[in-house]
Protein backbone atom coordinates (compact mmCIF):
# COMPACT_ATOMS: atom_id res chain seq x y z
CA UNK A 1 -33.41 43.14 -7.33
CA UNK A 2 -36.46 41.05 -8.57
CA UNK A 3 -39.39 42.51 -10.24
CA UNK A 4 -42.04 39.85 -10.32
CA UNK A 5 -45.76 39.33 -11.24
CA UNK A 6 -48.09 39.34 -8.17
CA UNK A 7 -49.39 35.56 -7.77
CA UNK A 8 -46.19 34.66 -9.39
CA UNK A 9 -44.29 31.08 -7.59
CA UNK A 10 -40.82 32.01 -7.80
CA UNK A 11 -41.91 34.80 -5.52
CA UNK A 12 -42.21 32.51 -2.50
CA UNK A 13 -38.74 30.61 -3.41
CA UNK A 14 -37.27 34.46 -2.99
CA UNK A 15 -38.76 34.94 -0.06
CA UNK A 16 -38.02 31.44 1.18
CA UNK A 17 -34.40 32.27 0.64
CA UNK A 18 -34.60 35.70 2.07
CA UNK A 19 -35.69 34.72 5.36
CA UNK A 20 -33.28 31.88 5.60
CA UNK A 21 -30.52 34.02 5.15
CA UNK A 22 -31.82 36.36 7.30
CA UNK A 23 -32.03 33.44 9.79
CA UNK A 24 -28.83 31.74 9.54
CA UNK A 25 -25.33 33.17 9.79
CA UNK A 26 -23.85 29.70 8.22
CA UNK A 27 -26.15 30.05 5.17
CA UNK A 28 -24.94 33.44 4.88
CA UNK A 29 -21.44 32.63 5.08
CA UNK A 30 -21.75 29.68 2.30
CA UNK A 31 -23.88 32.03 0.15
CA UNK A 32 -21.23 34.57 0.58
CA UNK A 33 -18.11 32.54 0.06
CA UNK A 34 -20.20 31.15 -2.91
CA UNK A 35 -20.93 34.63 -4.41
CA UNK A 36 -17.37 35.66 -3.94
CA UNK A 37 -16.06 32.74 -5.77
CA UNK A 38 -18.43 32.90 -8.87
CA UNK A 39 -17.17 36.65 -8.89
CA UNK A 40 -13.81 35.59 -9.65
CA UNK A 41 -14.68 34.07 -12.90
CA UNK A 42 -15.57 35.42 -16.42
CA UNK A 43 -18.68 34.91 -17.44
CA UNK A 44 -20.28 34.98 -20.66
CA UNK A 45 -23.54 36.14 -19.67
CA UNK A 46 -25.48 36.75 -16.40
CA UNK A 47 -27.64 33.39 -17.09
CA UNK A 48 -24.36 31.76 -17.09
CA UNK A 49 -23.81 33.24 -13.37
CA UNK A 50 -27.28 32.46 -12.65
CA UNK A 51 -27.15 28.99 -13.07
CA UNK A 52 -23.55 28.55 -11.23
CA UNK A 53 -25.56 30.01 -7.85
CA UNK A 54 -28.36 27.39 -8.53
CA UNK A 55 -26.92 24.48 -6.53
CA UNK A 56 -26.06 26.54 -3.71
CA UNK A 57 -29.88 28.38 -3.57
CA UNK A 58 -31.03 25.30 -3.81
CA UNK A 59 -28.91 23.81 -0.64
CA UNK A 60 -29.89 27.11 0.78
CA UNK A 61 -33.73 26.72 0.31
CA UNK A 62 -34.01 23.07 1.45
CA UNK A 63 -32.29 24.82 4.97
CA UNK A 64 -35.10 27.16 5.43
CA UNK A 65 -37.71 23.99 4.42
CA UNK A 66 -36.52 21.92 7.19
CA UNK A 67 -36.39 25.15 9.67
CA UNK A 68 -40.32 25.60 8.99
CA UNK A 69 -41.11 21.98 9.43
């Protein structure tokens, strides 16, 4: 869960990546089989997770920005 500011930016990149994996089952599946893998490893904080799911978010997102093009 996200608690953010009304207004704020970052809450359209949620939503952008909500409705993408809403949208696509292969997104799913990659965020998924990302998720699972990250959860295999010790981490030393949850930042430290954070930033391992960037690159795939980011993958993600730029799916759902060519979908609405």
């Amino acid at each position: 869960m996200h608690v953010l500011e009304a207004g704020d930016p970052a809450v359209e990149n949620h939503l952008l990546l909500r409705d993408q994996l809403r949208r696509s089952r292969e997104d799913r599946a990659l965020y998924a089989e990302a998720k699972r893998a990250l959860a295999a490893q010790d981490w030393p904080d949850m930042n430290a997770y954070s930033d391992a799911k960037t690159a795939v978010i980011e993958e993600i997102k730029s799916h759902a920005r060519a979908y609405i093009r």
